[in-house]
PDB file of N, CA and C in Angstrom:
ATOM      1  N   UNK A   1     209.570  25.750  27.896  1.00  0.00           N
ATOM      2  CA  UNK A   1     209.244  25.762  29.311  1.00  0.00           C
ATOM      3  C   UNK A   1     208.017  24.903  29.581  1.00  0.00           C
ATOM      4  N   UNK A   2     207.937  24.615  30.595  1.00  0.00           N
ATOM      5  CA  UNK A   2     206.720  23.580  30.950  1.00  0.00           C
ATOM      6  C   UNK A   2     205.684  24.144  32.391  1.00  0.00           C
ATOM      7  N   UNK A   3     204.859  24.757  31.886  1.00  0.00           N
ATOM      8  CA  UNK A   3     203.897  25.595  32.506  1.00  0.00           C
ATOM      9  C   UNK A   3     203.087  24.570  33.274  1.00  0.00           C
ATOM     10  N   UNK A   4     202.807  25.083  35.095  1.00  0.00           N
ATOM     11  CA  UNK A   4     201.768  23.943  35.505  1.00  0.00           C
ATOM     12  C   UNK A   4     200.243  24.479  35.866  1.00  0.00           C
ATOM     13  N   UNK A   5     199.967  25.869  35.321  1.00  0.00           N
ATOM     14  CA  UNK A   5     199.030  26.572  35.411  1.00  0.00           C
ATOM     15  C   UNK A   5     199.220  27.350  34.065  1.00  0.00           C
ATOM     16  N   UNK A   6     197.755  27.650  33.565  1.00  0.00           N
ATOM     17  CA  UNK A   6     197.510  28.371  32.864  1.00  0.00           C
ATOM     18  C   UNK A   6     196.315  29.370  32.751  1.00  0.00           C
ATOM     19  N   UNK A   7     196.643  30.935  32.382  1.00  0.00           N
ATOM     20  CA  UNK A   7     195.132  31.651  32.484  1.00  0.00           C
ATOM     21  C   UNK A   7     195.208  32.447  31.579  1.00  0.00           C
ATOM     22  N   UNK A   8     193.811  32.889  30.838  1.00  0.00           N
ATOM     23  CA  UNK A   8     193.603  33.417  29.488  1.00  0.00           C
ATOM     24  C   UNK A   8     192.879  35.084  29.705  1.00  0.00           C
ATOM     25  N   UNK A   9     193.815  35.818  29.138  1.00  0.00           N
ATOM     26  CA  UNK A   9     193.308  37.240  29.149  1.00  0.00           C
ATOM     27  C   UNK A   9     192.533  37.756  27.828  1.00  0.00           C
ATOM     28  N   UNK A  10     191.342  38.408  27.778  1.00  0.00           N
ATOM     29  CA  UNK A  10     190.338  38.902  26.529  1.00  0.00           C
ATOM     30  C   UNK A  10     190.391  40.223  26.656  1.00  0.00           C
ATOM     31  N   UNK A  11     191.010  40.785  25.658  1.00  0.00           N
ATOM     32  CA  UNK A  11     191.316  42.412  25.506  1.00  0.00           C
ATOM     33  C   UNK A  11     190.544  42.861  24.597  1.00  0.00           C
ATOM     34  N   UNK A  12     189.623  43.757  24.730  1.00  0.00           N
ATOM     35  CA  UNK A  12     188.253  43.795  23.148  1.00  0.00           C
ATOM     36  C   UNK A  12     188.299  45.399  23.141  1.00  0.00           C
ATOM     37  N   UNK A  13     188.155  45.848  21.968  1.00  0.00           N
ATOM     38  CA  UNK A  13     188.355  47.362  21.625  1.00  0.00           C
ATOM     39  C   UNK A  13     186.725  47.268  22.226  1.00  0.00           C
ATOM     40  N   UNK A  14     186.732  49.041  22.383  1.00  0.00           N
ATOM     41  CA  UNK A  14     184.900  49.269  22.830  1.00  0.00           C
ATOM     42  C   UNK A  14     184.214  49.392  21.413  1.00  0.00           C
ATOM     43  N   UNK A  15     183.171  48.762  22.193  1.00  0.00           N
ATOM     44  CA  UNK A  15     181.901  48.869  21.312  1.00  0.00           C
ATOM     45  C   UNK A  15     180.944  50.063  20.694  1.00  0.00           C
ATOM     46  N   UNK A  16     181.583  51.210  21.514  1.00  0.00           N
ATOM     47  CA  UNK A  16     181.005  52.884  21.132  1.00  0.00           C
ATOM     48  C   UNK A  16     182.325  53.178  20.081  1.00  0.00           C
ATOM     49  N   UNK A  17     182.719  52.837  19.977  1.00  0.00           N
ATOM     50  CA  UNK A  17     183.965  53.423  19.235  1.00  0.00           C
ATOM     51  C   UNK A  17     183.797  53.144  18.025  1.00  0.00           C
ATOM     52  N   UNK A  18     183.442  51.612  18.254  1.00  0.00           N
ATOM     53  CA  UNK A  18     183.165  50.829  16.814  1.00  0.00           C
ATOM     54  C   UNK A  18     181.604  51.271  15.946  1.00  0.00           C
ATOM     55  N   UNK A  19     180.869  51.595  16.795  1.00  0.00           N
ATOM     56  CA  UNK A  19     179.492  51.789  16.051  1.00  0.00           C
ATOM     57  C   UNK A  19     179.738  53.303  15.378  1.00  0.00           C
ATOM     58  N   UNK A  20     180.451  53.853  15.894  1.00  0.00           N
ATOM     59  CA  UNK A  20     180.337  55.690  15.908  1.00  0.00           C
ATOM     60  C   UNK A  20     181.773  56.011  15.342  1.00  0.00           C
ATOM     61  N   UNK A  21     182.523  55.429  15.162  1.00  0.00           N
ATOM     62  CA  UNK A  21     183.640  55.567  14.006  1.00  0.00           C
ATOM     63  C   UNK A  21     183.838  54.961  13.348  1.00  0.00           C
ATOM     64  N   UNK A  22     183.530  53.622  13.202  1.00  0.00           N
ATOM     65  CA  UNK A  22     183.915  52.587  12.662  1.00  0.00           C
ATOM     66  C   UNK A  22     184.812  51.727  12.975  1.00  0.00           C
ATOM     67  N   UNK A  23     185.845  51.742  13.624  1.00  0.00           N
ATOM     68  CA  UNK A  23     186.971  51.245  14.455  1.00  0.00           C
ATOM     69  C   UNK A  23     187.341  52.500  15.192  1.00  0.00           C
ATOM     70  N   UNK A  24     187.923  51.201  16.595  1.00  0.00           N
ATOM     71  CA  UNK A  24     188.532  52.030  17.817  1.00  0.00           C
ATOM     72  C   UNK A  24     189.798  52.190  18.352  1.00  0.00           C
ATOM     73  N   UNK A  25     189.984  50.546  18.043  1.00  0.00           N
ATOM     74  CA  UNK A  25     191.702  49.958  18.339  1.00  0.00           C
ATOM     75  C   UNK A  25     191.646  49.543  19.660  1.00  0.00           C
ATOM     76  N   UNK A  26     192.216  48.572  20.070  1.00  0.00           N
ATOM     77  CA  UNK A  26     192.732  47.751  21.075  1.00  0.00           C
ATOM     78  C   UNK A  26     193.421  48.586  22.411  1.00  0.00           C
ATOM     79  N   UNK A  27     192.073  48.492  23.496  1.00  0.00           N
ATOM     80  CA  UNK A  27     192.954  49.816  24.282  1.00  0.00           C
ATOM     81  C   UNK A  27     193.882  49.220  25.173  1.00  0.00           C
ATOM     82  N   UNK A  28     195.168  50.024  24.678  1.00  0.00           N
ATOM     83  CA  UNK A  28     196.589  49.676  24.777  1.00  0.00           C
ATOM     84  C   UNK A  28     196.934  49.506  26.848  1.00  0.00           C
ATOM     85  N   UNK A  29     196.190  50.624  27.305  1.00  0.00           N
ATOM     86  CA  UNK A  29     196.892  51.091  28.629  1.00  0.00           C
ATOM     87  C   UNK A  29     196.046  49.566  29.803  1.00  0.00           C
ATOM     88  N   UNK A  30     194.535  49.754  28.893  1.00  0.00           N
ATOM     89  CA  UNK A  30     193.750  49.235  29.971  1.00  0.00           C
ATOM     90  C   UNK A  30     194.994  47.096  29.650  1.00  0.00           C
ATOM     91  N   UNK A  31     195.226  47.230  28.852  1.00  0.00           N
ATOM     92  CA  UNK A  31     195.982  45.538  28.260  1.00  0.00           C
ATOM     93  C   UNK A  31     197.690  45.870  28.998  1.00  0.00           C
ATOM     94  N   UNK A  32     197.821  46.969  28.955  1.00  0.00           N
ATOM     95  CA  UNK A  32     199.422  47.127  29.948  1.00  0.00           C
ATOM     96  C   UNK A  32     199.190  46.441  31.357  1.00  0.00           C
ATOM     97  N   UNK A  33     198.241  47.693  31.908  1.00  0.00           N
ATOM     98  CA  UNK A  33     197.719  47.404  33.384  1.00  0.00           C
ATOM     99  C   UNK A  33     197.620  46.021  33.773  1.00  0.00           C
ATOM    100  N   UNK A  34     196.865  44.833  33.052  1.00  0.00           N
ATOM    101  CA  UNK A  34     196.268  44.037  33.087  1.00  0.00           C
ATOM    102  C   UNK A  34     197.928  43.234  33.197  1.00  0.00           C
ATOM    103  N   UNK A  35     198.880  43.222  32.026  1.00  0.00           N
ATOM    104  CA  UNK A  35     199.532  42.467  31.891  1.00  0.00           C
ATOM    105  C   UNK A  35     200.589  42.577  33.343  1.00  0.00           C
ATOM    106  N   UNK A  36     201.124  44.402  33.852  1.00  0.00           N
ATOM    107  CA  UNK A  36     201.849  44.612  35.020  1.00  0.00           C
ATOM    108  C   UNK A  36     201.157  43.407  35.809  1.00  0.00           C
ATOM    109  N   UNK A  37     200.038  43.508  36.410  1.00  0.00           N
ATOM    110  CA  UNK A  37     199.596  43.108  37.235  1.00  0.00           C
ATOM    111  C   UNK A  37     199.628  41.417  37.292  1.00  0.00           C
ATOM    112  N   UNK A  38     199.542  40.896  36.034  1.00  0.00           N
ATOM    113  CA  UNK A  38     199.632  39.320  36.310  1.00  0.00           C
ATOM    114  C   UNK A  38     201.351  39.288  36.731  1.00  0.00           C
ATOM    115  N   UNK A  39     202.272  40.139  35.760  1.00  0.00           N
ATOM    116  CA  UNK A  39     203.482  39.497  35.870  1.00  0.00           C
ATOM    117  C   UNK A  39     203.984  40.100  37.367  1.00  0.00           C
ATOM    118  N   UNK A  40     203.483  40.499  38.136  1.00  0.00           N
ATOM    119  CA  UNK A  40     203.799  41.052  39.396  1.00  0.00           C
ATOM    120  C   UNK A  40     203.155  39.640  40.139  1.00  0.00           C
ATOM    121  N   UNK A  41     202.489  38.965  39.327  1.00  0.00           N
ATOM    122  CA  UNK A  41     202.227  37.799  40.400  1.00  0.00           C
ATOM    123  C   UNK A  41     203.050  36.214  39.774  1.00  0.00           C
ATOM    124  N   UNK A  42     203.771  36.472  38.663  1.00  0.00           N
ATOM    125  CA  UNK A  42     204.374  35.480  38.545  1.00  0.00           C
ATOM    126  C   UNK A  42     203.963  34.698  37.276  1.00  0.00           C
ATOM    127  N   UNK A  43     203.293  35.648  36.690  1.00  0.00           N
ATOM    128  CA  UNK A  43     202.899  35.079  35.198  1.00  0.00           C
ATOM    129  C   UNK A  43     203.509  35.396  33.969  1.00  0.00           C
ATOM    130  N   UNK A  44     203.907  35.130  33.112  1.00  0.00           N
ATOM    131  CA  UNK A  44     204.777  34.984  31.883  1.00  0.00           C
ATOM    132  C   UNK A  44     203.601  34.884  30.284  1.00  0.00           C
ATOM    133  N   UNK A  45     203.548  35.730  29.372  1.00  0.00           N
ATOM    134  CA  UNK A  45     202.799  35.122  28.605  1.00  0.00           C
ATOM    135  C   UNK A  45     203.608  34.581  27.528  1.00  0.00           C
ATOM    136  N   UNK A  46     202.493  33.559  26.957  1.00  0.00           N
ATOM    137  CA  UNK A  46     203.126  31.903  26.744  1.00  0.00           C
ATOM    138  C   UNK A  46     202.507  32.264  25.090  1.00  0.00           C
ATOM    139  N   UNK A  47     201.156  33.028  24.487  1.00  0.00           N
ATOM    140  CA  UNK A  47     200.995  33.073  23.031  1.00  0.00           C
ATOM    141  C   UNK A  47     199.909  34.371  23.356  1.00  0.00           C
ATOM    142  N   UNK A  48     200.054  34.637  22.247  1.00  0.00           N
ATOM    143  CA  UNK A  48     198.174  35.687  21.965  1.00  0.00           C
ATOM    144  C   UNK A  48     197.973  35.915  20.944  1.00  0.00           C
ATOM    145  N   UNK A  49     196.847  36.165  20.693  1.00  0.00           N
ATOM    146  CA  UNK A  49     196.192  35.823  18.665  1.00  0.00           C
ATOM    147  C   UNK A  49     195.488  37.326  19.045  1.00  0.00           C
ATOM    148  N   UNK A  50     195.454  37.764  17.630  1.00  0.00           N
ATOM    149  CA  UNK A  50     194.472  38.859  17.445  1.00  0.00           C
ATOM    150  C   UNK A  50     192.863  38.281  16.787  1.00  0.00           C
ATOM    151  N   UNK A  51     192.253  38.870  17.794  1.00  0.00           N
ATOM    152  CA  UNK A  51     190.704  37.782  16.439  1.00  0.00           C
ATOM    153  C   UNK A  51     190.467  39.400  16.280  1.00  0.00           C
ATOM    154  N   UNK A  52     189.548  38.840  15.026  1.00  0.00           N
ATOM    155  CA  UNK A  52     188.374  40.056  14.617  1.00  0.00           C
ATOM    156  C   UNK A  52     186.940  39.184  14.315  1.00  0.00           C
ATOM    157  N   UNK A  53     185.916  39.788  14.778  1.00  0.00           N
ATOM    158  CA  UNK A  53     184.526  39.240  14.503  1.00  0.00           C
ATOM    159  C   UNK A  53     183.441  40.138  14.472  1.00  0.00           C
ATOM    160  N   UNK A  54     182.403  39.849  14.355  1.00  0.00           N
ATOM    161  CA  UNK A  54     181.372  40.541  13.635  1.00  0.00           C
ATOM    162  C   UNK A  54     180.597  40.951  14.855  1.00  0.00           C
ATOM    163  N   UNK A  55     180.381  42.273  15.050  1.00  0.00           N
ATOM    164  CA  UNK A  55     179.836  43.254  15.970  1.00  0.00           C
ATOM    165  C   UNK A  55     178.999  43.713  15.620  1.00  0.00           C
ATOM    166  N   UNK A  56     177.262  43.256  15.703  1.00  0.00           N
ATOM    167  CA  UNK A  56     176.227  44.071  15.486  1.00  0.00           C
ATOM    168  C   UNK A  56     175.948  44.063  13.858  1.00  0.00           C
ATOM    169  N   UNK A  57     176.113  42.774  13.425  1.00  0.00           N
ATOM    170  CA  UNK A  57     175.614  42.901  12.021  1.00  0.00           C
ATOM    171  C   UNK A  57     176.545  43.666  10.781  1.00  0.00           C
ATOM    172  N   UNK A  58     177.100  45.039  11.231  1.00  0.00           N
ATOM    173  CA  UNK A  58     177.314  45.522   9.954  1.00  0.00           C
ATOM    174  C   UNK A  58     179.001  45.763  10.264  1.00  0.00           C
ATOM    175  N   UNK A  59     179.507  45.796  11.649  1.00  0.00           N
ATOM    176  CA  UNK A  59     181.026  45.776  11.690  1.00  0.00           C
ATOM    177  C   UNK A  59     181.500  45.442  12.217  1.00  0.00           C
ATOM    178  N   UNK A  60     182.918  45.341  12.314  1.00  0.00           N
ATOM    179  CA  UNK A  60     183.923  44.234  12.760  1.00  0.00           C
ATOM    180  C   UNK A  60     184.754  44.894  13.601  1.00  0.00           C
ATOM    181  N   UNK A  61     185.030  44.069  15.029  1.00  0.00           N
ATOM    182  CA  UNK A  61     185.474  44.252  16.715  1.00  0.00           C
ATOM    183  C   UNK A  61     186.624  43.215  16.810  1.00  0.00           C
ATOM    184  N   UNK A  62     187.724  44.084  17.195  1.00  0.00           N
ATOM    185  CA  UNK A  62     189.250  43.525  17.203  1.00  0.00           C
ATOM    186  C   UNK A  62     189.239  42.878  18.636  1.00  0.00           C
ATOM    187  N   UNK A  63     190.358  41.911  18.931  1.00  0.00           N
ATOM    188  CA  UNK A  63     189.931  41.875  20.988  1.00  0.00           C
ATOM    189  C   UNK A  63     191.538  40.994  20.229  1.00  0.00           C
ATOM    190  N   UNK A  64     191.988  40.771  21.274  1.00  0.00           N
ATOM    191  CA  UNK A  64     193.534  40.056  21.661  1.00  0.00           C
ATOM    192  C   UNK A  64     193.428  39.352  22.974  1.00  0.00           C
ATOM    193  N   UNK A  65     193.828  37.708  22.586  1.00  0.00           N
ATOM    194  CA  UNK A  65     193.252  36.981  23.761  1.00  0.00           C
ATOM    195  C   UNK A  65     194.919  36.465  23.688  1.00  0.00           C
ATOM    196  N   UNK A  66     195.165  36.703  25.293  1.00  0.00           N
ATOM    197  CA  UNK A  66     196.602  36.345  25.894  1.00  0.00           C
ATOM    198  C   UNK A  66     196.906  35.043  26.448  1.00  0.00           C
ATOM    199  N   UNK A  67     197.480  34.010  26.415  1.00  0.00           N
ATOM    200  CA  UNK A  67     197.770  33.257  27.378  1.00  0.00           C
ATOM    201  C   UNK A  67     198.909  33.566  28.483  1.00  0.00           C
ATOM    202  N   UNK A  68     198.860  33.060  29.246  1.00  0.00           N
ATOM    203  CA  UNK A  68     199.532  33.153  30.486  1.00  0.00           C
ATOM    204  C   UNK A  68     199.979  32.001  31.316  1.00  0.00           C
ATOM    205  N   UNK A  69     201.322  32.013  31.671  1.00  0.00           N
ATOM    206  CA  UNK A  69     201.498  30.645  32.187  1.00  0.00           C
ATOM    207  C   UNK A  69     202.600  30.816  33.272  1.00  0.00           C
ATOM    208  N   UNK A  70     202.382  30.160  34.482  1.00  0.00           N
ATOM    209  CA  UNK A  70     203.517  30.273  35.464  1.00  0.00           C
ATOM    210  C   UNK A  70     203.632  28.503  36.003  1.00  0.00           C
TER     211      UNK A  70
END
């Protein structure tokens, strides 16, 4: 398909979760919501990567970045 707009969604587990359990996980409902709402306007997603990176020195914060394309 040949997309003539594109927009990028950043989904990041919380940061209390991660200091005080150690991992939290990727919150699922608040990344639903987000996604209803683009495709109610005509958006399609086009790729999304999982990163993990370094949170505060001693641990590591998941986030899922979406593309989107209509």
């Amino acid at each position: 398909m040949d997309y003539k707009e594109y927009k990028v969604l950043y989904v990041v587990e919380g940061g209390l979760g991660t200091i005080f359990l150690g991992a939290s996980g990727i919150p699922i409902k608040k990344m639903e919501t987000a996604l209803n709402k683009e495709a109610a306007d005509g958006w399609t997603v086009v790729f999304q990567v999982l990163e993990q990176k370094r949170f505060m020195l001693f641990w590591k914060r998941e986030a899922v970045i979406i593309t989107l394309g209509r």
